[in-house]
C-alpha atoms as a PDB file:
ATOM      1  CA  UNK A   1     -83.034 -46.427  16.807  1.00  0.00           C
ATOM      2  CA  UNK A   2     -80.030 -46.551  18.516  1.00  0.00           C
ATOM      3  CA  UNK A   3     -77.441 -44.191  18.921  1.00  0.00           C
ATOM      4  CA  UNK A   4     -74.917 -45.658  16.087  1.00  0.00           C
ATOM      5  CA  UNK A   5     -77.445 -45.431  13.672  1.00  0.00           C
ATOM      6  CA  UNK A   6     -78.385 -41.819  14.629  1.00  0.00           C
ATOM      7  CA  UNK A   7     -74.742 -40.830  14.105  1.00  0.00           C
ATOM      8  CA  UNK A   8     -74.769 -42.397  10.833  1.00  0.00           C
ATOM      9  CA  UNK A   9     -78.084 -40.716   9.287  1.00  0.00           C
ATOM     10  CA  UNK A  10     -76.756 -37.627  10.771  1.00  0.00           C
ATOM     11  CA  UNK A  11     -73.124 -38.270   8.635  1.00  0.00           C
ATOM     12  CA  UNK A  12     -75.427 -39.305   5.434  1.00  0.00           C
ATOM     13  CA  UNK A  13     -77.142 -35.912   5.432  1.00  0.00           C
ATOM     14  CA  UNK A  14     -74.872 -34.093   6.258  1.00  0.00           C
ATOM     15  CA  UNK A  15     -72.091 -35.398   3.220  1.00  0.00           C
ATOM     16  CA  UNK A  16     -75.388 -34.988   0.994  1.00  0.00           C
ATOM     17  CA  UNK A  17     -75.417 -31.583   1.723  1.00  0.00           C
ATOM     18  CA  UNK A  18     -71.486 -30.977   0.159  1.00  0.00           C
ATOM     19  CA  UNK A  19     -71.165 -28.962  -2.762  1.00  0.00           C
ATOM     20  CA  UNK A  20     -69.925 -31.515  -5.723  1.00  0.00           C
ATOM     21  CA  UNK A  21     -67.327 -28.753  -6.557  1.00  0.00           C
ATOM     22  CA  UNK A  22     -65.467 -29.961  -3.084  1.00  0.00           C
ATOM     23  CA  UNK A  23     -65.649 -33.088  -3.846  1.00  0.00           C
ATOM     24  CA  UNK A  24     -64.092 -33.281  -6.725  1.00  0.00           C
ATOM     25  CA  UNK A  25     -61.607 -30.825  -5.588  1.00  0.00           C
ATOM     26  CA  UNK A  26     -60.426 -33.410  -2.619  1.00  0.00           C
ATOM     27  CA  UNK A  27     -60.566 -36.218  -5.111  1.00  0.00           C
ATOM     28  CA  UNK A  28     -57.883 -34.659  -7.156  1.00  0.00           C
ATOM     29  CA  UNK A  29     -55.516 -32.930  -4.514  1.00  0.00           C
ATOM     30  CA  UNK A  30     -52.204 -34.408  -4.750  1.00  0.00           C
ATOM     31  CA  UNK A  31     -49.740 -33.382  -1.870  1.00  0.00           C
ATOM     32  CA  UNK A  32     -47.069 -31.023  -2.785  1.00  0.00           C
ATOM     33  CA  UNK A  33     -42.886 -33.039  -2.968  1.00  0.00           C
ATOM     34  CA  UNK A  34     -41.581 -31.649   0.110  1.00  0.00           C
ATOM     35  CA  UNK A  35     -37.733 -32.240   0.254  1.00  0.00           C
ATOM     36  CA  UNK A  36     -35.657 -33.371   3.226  1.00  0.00           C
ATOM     37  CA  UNK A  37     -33.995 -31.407   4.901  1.00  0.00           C
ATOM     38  CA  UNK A  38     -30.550 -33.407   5.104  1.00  0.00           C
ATOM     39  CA  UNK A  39     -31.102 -33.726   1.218  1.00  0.00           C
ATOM     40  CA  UNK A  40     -30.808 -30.203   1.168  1.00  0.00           C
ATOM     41  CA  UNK A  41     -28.155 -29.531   3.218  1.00  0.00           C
ATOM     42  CA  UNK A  42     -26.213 -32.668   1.088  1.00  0.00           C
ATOM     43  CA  UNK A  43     -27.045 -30.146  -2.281  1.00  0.00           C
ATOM     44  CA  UNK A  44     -25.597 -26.835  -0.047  1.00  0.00           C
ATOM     45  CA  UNK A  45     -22.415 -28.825   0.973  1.00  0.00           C
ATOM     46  CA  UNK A  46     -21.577 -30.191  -2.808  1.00  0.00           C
ATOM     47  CA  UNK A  47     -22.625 -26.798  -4.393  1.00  0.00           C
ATOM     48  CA  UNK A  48     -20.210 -25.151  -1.982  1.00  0.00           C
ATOM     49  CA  UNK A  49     -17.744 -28.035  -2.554  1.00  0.00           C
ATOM     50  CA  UNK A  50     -17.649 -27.473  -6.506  1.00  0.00           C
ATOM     51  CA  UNK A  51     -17.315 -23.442  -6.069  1.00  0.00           C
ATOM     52  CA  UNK A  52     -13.971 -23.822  -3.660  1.00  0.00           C
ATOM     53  CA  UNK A  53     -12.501 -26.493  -6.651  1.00  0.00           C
ATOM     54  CA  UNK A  54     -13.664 -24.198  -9.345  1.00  0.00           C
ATOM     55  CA  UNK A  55     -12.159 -21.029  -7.666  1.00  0.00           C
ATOM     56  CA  UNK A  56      -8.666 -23.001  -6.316  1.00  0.00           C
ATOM     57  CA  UNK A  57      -7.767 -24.521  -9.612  1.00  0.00           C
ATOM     58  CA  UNK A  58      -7.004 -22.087 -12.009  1.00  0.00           C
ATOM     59  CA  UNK A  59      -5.660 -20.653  -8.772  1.00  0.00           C
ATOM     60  CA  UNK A  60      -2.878 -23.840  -8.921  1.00  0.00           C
ATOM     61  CA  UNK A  61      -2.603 -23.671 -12.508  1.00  0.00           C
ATOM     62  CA  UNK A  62      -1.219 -20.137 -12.555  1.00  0.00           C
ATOM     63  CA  UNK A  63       0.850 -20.897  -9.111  1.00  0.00           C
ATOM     64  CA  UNK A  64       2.592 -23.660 -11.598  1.00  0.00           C
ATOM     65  CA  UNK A  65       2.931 -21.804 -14.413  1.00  0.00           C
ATOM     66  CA  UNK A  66       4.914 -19.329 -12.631  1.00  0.00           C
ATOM     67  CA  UNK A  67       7.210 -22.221 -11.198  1.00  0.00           C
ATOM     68  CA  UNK A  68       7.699 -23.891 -14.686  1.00  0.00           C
ATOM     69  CA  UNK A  69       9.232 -20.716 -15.418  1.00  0.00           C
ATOM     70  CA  UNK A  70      11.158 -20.179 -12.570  1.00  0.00           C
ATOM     71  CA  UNK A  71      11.039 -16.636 -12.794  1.00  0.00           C
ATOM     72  CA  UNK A  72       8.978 -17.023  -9.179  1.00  0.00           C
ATOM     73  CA  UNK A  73      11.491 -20.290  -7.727  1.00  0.00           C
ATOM     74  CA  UNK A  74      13.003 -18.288  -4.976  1.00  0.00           C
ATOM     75  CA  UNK A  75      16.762 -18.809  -3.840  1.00  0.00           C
ATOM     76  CA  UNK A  76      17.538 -21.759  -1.635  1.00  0.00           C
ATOM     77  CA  UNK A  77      19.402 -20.401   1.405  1.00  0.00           C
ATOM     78  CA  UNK A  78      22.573 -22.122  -0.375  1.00  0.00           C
ATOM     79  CA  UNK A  79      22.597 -20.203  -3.142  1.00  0.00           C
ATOM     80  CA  UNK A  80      22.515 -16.996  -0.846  1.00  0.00           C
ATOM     81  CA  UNK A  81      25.545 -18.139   1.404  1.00  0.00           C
ATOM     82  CA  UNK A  82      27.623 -19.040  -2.184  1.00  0.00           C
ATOM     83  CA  UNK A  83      26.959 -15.658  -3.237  1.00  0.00           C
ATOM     84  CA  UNK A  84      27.868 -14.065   0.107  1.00  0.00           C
ATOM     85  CA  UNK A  85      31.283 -16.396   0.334  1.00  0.00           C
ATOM     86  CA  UNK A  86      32.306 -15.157  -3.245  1.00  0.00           C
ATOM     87  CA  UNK A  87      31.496 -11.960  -2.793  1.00  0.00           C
ATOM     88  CA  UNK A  88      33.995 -11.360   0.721  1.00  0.00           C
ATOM     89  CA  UNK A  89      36.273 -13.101  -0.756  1.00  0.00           C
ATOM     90  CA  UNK A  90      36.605 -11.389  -4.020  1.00  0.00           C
ATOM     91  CA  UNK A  91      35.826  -7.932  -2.408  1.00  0.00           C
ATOM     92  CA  UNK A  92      38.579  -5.224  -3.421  1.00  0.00           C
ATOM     93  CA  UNK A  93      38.454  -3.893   0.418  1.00  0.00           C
ATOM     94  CA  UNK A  94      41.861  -2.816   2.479  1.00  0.00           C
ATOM     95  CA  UNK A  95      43.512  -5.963   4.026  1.00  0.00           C
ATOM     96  CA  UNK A  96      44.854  -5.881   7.256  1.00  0.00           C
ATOM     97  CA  UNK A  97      46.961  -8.068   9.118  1.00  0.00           C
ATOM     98  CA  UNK A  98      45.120  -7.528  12.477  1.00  0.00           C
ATOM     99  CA  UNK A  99      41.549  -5.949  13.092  1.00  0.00           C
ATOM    100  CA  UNK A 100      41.562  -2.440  12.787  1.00  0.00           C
ATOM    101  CA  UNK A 101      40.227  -0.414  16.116  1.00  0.00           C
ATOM    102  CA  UNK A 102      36.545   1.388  15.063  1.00  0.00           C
ATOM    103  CA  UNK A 103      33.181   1.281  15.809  1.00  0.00           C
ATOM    104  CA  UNK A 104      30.372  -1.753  14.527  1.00  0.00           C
ATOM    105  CA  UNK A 105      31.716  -3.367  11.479  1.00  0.00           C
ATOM    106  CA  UNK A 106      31.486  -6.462   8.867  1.00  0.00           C
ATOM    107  CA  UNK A 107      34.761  -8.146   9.749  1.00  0.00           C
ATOM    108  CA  UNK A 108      35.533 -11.069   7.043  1.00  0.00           C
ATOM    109  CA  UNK A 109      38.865 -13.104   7.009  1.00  0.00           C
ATOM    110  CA  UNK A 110      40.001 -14.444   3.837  1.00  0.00           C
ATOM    111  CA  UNK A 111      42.214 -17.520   3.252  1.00  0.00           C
ATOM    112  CA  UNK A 112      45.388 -16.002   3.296  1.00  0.00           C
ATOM    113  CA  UNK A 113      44.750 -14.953   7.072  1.00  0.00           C
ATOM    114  CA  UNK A 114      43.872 -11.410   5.967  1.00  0.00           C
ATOM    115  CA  UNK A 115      41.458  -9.371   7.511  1.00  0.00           C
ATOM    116  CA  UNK A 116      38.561  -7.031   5.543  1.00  0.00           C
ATOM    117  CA  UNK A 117      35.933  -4.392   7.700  1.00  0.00           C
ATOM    118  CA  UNK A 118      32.958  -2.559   6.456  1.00  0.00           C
ATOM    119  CA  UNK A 119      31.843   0.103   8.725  1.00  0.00           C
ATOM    120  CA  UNK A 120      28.078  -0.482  10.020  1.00  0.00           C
ATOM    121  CA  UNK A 121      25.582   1.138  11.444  1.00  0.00           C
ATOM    122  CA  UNK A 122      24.395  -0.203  14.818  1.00  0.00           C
ATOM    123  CA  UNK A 123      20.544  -1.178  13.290  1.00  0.00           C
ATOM    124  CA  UNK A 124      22.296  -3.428  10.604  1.00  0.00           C
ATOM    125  CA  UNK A 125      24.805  -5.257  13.456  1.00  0.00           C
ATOM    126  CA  UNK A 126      21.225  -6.123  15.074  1.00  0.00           C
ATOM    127  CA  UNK A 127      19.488  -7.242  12.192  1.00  0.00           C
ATOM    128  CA  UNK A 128      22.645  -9.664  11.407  1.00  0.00           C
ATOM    129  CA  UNK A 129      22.838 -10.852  14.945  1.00  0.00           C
ATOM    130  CA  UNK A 130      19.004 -11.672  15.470  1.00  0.00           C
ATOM    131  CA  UNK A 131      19.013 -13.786  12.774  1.00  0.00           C
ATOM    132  CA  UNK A 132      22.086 -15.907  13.404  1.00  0.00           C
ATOM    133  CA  UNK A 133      19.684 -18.819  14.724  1.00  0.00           C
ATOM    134  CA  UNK A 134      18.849 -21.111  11.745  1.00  0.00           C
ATOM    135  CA  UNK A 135      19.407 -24.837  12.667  1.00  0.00           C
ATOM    136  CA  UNK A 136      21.164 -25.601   9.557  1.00  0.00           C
ATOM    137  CA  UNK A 137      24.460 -27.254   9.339  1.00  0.00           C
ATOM    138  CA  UNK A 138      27.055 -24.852   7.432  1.00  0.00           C
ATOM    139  CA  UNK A 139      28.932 -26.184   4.083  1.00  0.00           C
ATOM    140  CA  UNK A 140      32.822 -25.443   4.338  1.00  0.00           C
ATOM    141  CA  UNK A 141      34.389 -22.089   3.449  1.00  0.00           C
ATOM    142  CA  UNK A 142      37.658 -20.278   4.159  1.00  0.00           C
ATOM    143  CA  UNK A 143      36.148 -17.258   4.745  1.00  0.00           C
ATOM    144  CA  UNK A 144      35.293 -16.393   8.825  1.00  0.00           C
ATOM    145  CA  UNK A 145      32.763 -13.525   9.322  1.00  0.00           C
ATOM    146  CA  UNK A 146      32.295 -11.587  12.586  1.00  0.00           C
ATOM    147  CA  UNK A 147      30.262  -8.693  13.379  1.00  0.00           C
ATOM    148  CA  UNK A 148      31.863  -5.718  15.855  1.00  0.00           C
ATOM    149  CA  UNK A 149      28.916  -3.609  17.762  1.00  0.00           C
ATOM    150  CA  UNK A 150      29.504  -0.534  18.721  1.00  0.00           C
ATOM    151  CA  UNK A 151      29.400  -2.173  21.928  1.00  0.00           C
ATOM    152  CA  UNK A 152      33.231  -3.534  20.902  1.00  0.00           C
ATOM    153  CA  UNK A 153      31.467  -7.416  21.363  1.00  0.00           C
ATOM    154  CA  UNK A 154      32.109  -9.347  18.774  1.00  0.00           C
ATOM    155  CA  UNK A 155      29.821 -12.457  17.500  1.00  0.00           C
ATOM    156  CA  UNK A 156      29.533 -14.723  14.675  1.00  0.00           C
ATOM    157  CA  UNK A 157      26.589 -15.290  12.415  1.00  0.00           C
ATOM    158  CA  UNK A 158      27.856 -18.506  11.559  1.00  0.00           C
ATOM    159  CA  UNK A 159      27.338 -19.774  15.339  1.00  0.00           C
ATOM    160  CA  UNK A 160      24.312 -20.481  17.210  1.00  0.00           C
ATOM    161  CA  UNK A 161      23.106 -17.142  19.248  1.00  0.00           C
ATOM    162  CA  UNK A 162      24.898 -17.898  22.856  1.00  0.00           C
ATOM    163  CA  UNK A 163      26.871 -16.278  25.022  1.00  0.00           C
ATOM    164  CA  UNK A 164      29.709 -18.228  24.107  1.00  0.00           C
ATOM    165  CA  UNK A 165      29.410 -16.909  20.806  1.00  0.00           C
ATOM    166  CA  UNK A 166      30.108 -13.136  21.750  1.00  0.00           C
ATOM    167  CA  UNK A 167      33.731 -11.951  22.555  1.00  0.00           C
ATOM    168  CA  UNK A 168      35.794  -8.627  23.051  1.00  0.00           C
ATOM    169  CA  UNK A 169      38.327  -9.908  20.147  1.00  0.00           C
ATOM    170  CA  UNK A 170      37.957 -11.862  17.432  1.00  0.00           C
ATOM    171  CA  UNK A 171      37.938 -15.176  17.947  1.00  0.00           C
ATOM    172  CA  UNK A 172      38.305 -18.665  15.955  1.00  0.00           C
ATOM    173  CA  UNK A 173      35.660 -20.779  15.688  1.00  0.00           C
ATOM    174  CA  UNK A 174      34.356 -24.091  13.678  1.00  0.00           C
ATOM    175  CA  UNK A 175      30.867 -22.752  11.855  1.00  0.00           C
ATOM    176  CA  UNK A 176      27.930 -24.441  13.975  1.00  0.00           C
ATOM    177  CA  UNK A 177      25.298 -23.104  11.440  1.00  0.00           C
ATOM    178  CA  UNK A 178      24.203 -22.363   7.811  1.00  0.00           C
ATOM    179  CA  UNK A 179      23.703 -18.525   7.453  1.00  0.00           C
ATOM    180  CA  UNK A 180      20.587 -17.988   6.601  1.00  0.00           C
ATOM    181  CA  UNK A 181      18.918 -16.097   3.634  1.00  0.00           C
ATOM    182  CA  UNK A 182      18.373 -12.060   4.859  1.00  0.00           C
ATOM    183  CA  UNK A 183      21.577 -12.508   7.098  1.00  0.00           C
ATOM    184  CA  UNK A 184      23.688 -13.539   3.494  1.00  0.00           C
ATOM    185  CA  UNK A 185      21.212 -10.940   1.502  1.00  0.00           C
ATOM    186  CA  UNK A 186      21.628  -8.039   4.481  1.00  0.00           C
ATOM    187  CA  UNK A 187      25.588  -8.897   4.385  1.00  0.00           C
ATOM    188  CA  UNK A 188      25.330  -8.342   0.496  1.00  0.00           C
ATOM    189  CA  UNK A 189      23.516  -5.275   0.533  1.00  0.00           C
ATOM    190  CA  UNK A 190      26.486  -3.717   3.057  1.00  0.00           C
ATOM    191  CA  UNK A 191      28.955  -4.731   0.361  1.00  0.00           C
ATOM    192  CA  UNK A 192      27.448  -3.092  -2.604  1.00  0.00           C
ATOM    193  CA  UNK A 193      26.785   0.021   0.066  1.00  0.00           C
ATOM    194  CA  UNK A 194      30.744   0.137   0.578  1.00  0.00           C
ATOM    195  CA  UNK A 195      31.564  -0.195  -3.089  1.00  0.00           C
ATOM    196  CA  UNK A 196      29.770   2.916  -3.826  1.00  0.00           C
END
């Protein structure tokens, strides 16, 4: 006998001696679906997908409602400046035909070549002057606005932050910028302060 046919008896006997139950077992084993990994990370990334749409659009919806409105449309800086304008030059203040001597001040002149201050504290000059620097061309008005530190400089918020726009007088000038929305709003608070 030779050695292949050894081997073989030995296989016979030995699958003879399996229990049937294992048998029938292997016969009907069917291999569990195992999913791909880059199918699962395609579910992860749409699931995700869906929840940042489903969060974000009632999200918009709301956000337009509120515009439709326009009880949330905020003022465009234009609207601000018009307000400001009117406001110095409809402002009951003391004219004067030259700048009165004093300490920081709102200093407005008015068509008729007539001068108005508002006293100001030194925190409020600042808050003018740093934000004198919006890169907006200026629509025409009569009305010329300086502000006097305590300092006795003088500067413009309708001119672009330079040295050439700070003086120890007041000066004339041709408005280089738009002012912008807290310098008009801060200018209008100071107003309704001095009419109290």
């Amino acid at each position: 006998m030779t050695d292949k046919e050894r081997y073989a008896d030995i296989l016979v006997d030995s699958i003879g001696e399996i229990d049937d139950k294992y048998i029938n077992e292997a016969q009907t084993y069917t291999r569990a679906f195992r999913m791909p990994g880059y199918v699962k990370a395609a579910i992860a990334m749409a699931a995700s997908l869906l929840l940042i749409v489903g969060l974000m659009l009632p999200l918009a919806v709301i956000g337009g409602i509120g515009k439709r409105s326009g009880s949330a449309a905020p003022k465009s800086n234009a609207s601000y400046s018009t307000m400001m304008y009117d406001a110095l030059k409809n402002t009951d203040s003391e004219k004067y035909e030259s700048v009165p001597d004093g300490g920081a001040a709102l200093i407005w002149r008015t068509a008729d070549n007539a001068y108005h201050t508002v006293p100001l504290d030194e925190k409020t000059a600042e808050i003018i002057y740093q934000s004198a620097e919006a890169p907006l061309k200026t629509g025409e008005s009569d009305v010329k606005i300086w502000i006097r530190t305590s300092d006795g400089d003088y500067f413009s918020p309708e001119l672009k932050r330079s040295r050439g726009n700070v003086d120890r007088t007041v000066f004339d000038y041709s408005p280089e910028i738009s002012v912008d929305e807290n310098t008009a709003e801060t200018i209008l608070s100071v107003l309704k302060e001095d009419k109290k």
